[in-house]
Protein backbone atom coordinates (compact mmCIF):
# COMPACT_ATOMS: atom_id res chain seq x y z
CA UNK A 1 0.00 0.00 0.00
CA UNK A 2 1.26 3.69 -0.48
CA UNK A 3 2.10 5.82 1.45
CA UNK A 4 -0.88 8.02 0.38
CA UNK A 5 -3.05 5.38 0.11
CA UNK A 6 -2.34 4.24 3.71
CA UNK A 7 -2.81 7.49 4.92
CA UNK A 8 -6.63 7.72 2.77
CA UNK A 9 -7.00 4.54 4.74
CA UNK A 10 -6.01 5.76 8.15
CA UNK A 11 -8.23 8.76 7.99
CA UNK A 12 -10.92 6.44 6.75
CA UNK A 13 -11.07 4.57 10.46
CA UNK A 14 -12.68 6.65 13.55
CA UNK A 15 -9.46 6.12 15.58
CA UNK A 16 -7.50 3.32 16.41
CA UNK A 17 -8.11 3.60 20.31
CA UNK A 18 -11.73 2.71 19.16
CA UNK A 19 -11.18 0.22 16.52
CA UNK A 20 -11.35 -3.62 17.35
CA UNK A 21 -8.90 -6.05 16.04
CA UNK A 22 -11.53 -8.20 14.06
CA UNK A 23 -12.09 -5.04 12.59
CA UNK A 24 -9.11 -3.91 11.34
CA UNK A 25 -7.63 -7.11 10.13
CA UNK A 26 -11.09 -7.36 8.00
CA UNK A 27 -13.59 -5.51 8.15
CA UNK A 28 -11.97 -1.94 7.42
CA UNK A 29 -9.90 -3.18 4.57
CA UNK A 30 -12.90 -4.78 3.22
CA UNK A 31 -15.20 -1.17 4.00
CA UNK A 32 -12.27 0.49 2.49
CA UNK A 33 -11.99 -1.09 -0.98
CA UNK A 34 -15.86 -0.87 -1.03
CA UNK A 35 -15.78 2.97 0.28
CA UNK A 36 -13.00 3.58 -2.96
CA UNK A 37 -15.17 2.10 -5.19
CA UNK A 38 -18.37 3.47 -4.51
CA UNK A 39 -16.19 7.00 -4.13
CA UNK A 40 -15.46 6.85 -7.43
CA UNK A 41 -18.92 6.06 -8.79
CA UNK A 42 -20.68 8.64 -7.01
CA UNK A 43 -22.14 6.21 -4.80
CA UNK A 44 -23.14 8.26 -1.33
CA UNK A 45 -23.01 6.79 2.41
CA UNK A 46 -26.61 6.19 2.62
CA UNK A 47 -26.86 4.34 -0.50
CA UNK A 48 -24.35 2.21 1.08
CA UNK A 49 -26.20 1.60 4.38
CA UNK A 50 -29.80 1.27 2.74
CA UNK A 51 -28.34 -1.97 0.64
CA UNK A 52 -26.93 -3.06 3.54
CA UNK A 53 -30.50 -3.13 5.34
CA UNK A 54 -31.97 -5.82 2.58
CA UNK A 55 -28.30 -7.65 2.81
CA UNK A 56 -29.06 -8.11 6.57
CA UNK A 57 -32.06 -9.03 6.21
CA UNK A 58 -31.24 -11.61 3.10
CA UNK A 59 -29.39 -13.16 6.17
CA UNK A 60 -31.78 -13.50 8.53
CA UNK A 61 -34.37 -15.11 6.65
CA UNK A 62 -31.66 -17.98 5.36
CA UNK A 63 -30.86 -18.55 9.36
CA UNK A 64 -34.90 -19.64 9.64
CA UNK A 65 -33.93 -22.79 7.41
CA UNK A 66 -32.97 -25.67 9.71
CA UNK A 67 -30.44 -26.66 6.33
CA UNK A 68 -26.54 -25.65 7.58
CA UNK A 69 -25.50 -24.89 3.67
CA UNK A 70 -28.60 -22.19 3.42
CA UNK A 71 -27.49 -20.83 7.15
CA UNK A 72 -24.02 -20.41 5.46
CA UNK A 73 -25.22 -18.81 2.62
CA UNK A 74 -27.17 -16.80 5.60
CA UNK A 75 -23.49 -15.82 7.31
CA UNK A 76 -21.90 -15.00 4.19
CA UNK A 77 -24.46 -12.59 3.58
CA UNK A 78 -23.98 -10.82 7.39
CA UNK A 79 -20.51 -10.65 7.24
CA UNK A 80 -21.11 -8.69 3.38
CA UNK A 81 -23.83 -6.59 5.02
CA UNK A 82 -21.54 -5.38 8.05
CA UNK A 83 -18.20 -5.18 5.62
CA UNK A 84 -21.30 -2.16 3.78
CA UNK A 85 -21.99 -1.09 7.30
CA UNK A 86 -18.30 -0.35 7.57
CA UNK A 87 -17.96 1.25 4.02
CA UNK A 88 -20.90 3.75 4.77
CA UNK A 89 -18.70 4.95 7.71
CA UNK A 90 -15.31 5.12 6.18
CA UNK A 91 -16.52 6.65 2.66
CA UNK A 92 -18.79 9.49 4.83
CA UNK A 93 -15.10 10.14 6.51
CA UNK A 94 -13.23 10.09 2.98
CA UNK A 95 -15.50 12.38 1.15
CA UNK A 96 -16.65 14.32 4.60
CA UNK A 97 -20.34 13.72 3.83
CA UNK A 98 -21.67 13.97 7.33
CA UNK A 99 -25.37 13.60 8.57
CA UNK A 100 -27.43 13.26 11.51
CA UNK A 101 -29.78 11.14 9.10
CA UNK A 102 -26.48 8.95 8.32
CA UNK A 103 -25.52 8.32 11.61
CA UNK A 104 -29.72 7.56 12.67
CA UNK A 105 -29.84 5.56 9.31
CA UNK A 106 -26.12 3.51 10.23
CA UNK A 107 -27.68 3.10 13.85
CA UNK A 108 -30.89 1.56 12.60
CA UNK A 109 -29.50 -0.57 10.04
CA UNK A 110 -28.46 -3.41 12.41
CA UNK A 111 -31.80 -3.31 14.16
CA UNK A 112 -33.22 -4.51 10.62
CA UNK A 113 -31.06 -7.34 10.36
CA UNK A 114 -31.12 -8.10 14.09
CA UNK A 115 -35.14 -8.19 13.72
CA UNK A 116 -35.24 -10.48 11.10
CA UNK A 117 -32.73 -12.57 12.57
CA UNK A 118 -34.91 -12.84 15.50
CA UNK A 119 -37.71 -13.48 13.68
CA UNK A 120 -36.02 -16.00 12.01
CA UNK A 121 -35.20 -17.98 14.79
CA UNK A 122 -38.36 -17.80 16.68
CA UNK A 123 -40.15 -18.93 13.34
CA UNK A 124 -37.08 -22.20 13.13
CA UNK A 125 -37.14 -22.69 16.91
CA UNK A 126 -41.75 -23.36 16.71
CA UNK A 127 -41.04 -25.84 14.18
CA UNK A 128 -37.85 -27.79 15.01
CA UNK A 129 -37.49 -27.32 18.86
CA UNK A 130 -40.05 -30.35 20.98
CA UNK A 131 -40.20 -27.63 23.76
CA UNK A 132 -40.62 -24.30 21.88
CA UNK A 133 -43.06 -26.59 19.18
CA UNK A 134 -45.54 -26.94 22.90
CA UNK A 135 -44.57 -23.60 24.34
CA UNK A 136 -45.27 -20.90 21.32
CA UNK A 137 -45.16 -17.90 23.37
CA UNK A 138 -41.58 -18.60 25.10
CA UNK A 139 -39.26 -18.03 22.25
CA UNK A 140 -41.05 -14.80 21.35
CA UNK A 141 -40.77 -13.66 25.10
CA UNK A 142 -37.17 -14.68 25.05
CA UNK A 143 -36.94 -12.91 21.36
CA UNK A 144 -38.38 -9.28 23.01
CA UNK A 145 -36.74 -9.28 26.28
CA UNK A 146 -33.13 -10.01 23.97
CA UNK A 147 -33.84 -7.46 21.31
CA UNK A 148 -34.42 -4.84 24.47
CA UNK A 149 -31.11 -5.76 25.56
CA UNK A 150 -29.59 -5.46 22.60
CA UNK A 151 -30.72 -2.08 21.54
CA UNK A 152 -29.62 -0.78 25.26
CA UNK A 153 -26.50 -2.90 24.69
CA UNK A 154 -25.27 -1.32 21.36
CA UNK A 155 -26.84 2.00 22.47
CA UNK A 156 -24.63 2.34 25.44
CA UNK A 157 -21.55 1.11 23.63
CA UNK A 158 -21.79 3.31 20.88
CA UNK A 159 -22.12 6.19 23.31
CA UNK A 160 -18.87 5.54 25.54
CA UNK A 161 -17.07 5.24 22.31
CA UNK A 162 -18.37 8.52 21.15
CA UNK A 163 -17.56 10.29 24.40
CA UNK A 164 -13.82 8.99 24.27
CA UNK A 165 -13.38 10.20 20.65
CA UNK A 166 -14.38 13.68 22.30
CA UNK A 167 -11.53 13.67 24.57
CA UNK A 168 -9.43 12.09 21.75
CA UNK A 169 -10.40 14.46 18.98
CA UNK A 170 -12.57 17.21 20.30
CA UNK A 171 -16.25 17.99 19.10
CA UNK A 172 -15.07 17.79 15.41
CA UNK A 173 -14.23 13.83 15.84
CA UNK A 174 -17.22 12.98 17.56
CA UNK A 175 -20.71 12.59 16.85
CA UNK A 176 -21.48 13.13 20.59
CA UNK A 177 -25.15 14.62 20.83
CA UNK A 178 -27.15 15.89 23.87
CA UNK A 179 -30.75 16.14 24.08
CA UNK A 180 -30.53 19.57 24.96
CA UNK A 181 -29.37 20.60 22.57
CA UNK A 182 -31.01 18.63 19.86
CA UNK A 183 -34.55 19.92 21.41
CA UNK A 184 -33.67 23.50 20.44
CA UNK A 185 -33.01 22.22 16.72
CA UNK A 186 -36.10 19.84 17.08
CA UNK A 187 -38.42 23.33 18.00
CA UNK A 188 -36.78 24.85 15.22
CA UNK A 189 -38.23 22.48 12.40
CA UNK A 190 -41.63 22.87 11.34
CA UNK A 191 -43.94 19.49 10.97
CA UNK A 192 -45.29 21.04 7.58
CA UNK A 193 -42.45 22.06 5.93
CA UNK A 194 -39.83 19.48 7.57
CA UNK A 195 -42.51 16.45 8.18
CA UNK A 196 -39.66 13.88 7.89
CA UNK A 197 -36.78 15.11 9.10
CA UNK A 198 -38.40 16.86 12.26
CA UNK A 199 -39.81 13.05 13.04
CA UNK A 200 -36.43 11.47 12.57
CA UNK A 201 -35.28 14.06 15.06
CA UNK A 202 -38.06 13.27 17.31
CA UNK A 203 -36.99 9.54 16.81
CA UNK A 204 -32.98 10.16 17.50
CA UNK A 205 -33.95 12.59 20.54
CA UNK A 206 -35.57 9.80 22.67
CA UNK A 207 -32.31 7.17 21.86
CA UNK A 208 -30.42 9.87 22.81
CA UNK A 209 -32.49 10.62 26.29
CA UNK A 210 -32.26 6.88 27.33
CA UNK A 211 -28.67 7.36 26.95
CA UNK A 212 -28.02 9.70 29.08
CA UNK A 213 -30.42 8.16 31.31
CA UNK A 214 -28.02 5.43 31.62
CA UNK A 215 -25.18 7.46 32.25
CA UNK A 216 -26.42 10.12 34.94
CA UNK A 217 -22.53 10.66 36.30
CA UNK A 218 -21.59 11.00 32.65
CA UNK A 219 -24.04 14.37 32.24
CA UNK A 220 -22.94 15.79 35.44
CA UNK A 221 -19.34 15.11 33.80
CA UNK A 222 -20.51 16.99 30.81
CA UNK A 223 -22.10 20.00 32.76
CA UNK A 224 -18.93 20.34 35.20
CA UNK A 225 -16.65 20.28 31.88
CA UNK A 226 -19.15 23.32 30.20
CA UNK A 227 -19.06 25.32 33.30
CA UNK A 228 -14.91 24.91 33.35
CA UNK A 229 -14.62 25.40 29.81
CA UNK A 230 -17.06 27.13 27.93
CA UNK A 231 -15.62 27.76 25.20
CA UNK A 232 -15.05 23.84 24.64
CA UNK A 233 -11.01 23.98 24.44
CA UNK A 234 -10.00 21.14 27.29
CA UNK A 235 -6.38 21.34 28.72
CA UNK A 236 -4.60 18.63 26.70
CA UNK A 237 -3.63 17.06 29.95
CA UNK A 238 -7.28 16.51 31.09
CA UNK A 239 -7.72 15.26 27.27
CA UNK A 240 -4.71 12.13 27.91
CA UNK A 241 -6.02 11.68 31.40
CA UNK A 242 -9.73 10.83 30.69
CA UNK A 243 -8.20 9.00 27.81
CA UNK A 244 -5.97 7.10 29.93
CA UNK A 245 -8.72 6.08 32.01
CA UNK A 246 -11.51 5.31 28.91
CA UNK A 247 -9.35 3.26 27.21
CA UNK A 248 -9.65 0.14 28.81
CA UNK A 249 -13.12 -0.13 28.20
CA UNK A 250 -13.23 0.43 24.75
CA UNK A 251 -12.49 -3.25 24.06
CA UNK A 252 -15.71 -4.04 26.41
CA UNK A 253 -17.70 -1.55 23.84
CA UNK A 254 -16.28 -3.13 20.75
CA UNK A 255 -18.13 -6.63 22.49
CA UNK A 256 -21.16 -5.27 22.86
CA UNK A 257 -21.12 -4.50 19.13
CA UNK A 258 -21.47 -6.74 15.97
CA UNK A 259 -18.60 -9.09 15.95
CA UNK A 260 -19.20 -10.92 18.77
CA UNK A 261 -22.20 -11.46 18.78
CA UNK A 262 -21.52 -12.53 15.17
CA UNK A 263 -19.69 -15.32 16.25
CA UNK A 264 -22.01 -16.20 19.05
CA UNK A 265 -24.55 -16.27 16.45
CA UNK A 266 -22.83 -18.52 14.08
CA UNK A 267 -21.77 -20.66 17.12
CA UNK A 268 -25.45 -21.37 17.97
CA UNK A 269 -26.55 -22.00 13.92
CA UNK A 270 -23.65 -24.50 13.69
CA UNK A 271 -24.72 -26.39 16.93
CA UNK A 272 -27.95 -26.12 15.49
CA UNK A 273 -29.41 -24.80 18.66
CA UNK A 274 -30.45 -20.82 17.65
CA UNK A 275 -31.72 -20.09 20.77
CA UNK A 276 -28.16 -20.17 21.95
CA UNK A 277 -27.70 -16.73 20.86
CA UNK A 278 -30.53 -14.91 22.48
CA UNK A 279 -28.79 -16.83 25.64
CA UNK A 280 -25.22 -15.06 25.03
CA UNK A 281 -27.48 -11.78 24.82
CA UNK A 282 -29.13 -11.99 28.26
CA UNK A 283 -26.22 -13.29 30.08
CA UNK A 284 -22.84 -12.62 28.87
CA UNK A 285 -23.67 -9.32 27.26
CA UNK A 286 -25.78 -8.06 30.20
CA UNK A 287 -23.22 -8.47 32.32
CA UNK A 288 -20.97 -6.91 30.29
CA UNK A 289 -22.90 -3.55 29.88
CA UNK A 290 -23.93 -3.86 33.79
CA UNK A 291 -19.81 -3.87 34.56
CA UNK A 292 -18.90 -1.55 31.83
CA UNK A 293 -21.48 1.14 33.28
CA UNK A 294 -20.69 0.80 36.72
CA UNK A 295 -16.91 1.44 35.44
CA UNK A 296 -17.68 4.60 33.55
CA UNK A 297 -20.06 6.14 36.02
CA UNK A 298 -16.82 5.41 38.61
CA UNK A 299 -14.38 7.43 35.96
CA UNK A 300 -16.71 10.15 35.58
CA UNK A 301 -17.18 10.42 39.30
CA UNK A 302 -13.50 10.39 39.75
CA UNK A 303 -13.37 13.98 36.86
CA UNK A 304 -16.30 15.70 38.28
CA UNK A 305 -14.27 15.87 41.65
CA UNK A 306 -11.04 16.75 39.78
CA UNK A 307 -12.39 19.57 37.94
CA UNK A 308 -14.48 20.76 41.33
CA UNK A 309 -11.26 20.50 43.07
CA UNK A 310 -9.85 22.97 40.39
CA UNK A 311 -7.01 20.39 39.17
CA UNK A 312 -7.48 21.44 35.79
């Protein structure tokens, strides 16, 4: 690779302190080439992310066959629709074609595929499982209470990586919103004239509320660090310490996103037990967020007191 290719590449990637391994020995290279091409035939983000909605979903409906060579057909097809999910993101970086609606319509994408792999499996599980065959209604229970999880799951970890890149890079690498904030823009729209975009606000406002719902240390964080620094320049020392401290848990983020549960997925479809994966959810990955939480809210409480106690 050149030297000015590898640097196109580099600049395609959020940051490396947020980047999982799976990810960059794959996935990004993968996104990459597809972000080039679709760079040079005018092809924009969304596009990208829209055809990776009815890739995902391709996938989940192969995973309802009980047949292993249609579920791999089914995997094949997940792995292309997240190596799009990743192109949407590095191409909107390369050719700085940023949007609110990109970022909602990037977030939303996986809940497509995630549905109808859920759907999928509740549909496989009523006709091949003796239990779930006599008990409808479990699976689907099971199903609702996992997708829940899920979306608080991936909503949580996308929002501690988006708060690190804001010590890392400052407001310009982030895409760190407040509900605040995005209420005043939200009263600004009209529903007549901006029908559509004022209800994808509407939509993007309440994810963004039950994140910071989640986080309550985090805001007080965020109002301590507005009071100290209004005009939004942090001391590059308070930057490397929060860092410092953040880091560690990126790797528990990058679990609570798609790889893993990729492979827990496949795991399950391969031991031809699907309801495997709906187990990994409420167990392993509950856990997970409930220690990676507890974590942050302890690092945040830890800054609030610095900055009170005027140490930066």
């Amino acid at each position: 690779m050149s030297e000015n290719r590898k640097a196109s590449y580099l600049q395609s990637l959020k940051s490396l302190d947020t980047e999982e391994g799976i990810d960059l020995v794959f996935y990004r290279p993968i996104g990459y080439a597809w972000a080039c091409l679709a760079k040079r035939l005018g092809v924009t983000p969304n596009a990208i992310t829209i055809a990776s909605i009815f890739i995902g979903i391709g996938a989940g409906v192969a995973f309802y066959f009980p047949q292993m060579w249609i579920n791999v057909i089914g995997m094949l097809l997940l792995i292309w629709a997240n190596s799009f999910d990743s192109a949407d993101g590095q191409l909107a970086r390369m050719t700085k074609q940023y949007s609110r609606l990109g970022r909602i319509l990037d977030g939303v994408s996986g809940d497509f595929w995630f549905a109808a792999i859920y759907i999928a499996i509740c549909l496989r599980e009523n006709i091949t499982s003796d239990f779930f065959s006599a008990h409808h209604w479990v699976i689907w229970v099971i199903a609702v209470v996992a997708g829940i999880c899920h979306a608080k799951q991936a909503a949580m970890a996308d929002y501690y990586r988006q708060f690190h890149l804001y010590f890392l890079k400052g407001e310009e690498g982030s895409e760190l919103d407040s509900a605040s904030k995005l209420r005043q823009k939200l009263a600004a729209l009209s529903w007549s004239r901006n029908f559509w975009q004022k209800l994808t606000l509407s939509t993007y406002i309440n994810y963004t509320v039950q994140q910071e719902a989640t986080a309550p240390t985090m805001q007080r964080l965020r109002a301590a660090i507005a009071k100290r620094f209004p005009d939004g320049h942090l001391p590059q020392d308070f930057r490397d310490d929060f860092r410092k401290a953040s880091l560690p848990l990126m790797k528990y983020t990058n679990i609570l996103s798609f790889n893993w549960r990729c492979i827990a997925l496949f795991i399950s479809l391969f031991l031809k037990m699907p309801w495997l994966y709906f187990a990994f959810e409420l167990i392993v990955l509950n856990s997970l967020l409930v220690y990676m939480v507890v974590r942050h809210e302890k690092i945040c409480r830890r800054f609030v007191r610095l900055l009170d106690e005027g140490k930066y």
